[in-house]
Protein backbone atom coordinates (compact mmCIF):
# COMPACT_ATOMS: atom_id res chain seq x y z
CA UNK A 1 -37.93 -50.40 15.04
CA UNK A 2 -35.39 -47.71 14.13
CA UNK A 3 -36.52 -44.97 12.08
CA UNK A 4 -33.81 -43.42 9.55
CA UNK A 5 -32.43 -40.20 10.23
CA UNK A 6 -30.99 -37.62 7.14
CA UNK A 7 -27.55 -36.79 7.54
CA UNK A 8 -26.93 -33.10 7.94
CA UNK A 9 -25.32 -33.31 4.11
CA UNK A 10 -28.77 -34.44 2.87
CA UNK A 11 -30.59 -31.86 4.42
CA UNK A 12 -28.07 -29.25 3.34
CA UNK A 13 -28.16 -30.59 -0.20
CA UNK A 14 -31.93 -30.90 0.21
CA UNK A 15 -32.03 -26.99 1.07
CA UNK A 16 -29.69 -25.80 -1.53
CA UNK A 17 -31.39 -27.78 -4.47
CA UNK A 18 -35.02 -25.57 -3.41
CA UNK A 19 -32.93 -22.67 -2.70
CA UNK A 20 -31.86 -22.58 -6.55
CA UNK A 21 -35.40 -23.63 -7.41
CA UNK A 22 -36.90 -20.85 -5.83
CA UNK A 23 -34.09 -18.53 -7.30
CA UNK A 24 -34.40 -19.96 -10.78
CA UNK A 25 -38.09 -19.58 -10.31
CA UNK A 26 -37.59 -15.53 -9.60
CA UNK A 27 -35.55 -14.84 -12.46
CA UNK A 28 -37.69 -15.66 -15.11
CA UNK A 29 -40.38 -13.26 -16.69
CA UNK A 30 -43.98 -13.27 -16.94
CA UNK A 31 -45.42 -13.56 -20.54
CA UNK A 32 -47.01 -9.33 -20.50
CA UNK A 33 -50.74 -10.06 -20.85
CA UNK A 34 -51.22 -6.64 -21.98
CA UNK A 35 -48.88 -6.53 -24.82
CA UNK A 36 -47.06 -3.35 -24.05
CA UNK A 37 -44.05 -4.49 -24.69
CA UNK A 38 -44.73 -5.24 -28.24
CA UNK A 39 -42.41 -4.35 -31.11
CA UNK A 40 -45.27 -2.82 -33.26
CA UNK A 41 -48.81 -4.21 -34.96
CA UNK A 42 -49.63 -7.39 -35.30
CA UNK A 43 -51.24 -8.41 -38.92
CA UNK A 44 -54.15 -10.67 -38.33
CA UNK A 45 -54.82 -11.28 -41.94
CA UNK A 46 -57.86 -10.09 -44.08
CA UNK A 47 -60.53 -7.82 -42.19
CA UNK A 48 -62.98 -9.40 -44.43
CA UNK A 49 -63.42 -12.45 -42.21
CA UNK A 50 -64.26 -10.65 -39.37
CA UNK A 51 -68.16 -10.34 -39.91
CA UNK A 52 -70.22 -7.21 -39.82
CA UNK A 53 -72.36 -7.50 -36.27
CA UNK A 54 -69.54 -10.00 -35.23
CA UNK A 55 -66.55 -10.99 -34.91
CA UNK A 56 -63.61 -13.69 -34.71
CA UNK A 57 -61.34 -14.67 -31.90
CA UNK A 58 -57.52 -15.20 -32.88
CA UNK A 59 -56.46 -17.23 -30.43
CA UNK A 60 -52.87 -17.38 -30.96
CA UNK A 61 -52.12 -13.78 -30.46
CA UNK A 62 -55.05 -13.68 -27.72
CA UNK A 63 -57.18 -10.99 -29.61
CA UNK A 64 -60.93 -10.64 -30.68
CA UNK A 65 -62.15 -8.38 -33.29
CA UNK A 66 -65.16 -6.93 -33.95
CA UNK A 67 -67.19 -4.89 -36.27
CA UNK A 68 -70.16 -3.38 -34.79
CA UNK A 69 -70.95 -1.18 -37.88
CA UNK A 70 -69.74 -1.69 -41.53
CA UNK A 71 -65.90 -0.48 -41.81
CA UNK A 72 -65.62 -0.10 -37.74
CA UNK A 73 -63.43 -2.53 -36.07
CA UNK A 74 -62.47 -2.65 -32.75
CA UNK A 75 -60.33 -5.32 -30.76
CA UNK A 76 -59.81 -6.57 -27.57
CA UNK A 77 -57.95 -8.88 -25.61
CA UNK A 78 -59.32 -12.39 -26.06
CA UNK A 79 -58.52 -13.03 -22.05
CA UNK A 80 -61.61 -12.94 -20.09
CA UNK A 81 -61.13 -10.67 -16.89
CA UNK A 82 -62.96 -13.16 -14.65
CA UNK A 83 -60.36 -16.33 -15.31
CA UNK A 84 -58.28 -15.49 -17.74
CA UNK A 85 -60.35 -17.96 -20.32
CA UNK A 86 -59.97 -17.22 -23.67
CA UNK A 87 -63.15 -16.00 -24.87
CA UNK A 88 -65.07 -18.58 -27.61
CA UNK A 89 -66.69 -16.25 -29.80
CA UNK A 90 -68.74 -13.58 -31.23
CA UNK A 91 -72.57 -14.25 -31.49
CA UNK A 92 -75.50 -12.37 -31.52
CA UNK A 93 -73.42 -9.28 -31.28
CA UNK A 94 -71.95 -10.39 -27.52
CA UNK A 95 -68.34 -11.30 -27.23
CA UNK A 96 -68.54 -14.87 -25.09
CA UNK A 97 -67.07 -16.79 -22.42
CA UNK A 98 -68.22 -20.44 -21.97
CA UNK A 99 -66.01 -21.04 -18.75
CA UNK A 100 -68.56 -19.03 -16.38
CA UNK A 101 -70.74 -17.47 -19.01
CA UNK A 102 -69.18 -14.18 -19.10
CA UNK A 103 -70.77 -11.91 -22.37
CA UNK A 104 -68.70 -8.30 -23.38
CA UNK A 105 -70.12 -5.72 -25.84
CA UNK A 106 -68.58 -6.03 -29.38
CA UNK A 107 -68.71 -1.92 -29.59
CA UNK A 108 -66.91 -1.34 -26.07
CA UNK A 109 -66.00 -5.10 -24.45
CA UNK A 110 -68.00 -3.73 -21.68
CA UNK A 111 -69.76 -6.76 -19.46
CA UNK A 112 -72.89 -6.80 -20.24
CA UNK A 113 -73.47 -10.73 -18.07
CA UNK A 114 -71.35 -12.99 -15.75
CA UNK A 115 -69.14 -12.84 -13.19
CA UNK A 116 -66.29 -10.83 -14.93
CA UNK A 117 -65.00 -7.51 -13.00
CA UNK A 118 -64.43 -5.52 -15.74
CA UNK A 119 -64.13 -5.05 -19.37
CA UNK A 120 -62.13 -6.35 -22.29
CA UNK A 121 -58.96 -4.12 -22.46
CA UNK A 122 -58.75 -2.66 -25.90
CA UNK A 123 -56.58 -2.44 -28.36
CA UNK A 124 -55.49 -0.34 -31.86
CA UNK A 125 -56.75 -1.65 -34.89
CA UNK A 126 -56.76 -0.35 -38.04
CA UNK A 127 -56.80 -1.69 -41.74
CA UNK A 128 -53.87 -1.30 -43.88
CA UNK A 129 -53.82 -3.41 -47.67
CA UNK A 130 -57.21 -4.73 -46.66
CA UNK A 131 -55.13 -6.87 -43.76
CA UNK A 132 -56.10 -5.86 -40.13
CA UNK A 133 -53.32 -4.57 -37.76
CA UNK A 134 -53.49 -4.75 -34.39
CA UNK A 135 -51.15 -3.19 -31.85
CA UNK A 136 -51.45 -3.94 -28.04
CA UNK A 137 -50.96 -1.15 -26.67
């Protein structure tokens, strides 16, 4: 039984087809986690649905906000630092992360349980026309 062999034009073509995969792959940007970049604050809509005591995840823009005290908001990134899970939600004053049970401080995202490294990175937030505004940065 003969086995077949590849021509030397199929492996060349073979080569240069991951060749301009790979160097395709290396031009292209990572989506900033961090928000750095960003063009200015973000409105997040009415600080009156983020609870006092709580708080309430928007998950598009990847942000949680709090309000530990009447009138005190704070935000965070909604990433969790062990996995990169979006975080679920705000109870009992903890900041939580069903994908290994991680639990962050709504004052300072601090860990307070769970395998996560390190805190919540924060973020500005402030309150302009009753509407909150958040800037990652």
């Amino acid at each position: 039984m003969t086995e077949p062999t590849a021509s030397r034009r199929t492996v060349l073509c073979c080569a240069a087809v991951a060749l301009a995969g790979t160097a395709a792959a290396g031009c292209s940007s990572a989506k900033d986690d961090t928000g750095s970049a960003s063009a200015g604050p973000v409105d997040l809509g009415p600080a009156a649905d983020v609870p006092v005591g709580g708080g309430k995840v928007y998950k598009e823009q990847a942000v949680v906000v709090t309000q530990p005290a009447a009138g005190e908001y704070r935000a965070f990134s909604a990433k969790c630092t062990h996995a990169g899970c979006l975080v679920n939600g705000v109870v009992k004053e903890q900041i939580q992360c069903l994908c290994h049970g991680s639990r962050f401080g709504i004052s300072d995202g601090a860990v307070q349980d769970g395998p996560a490294p390190a805190p919540l990175p924060a973020y500005r937030v402030a309150v302009q026309n009753g509407n909150l505004q958040v800037t990652k940065s």
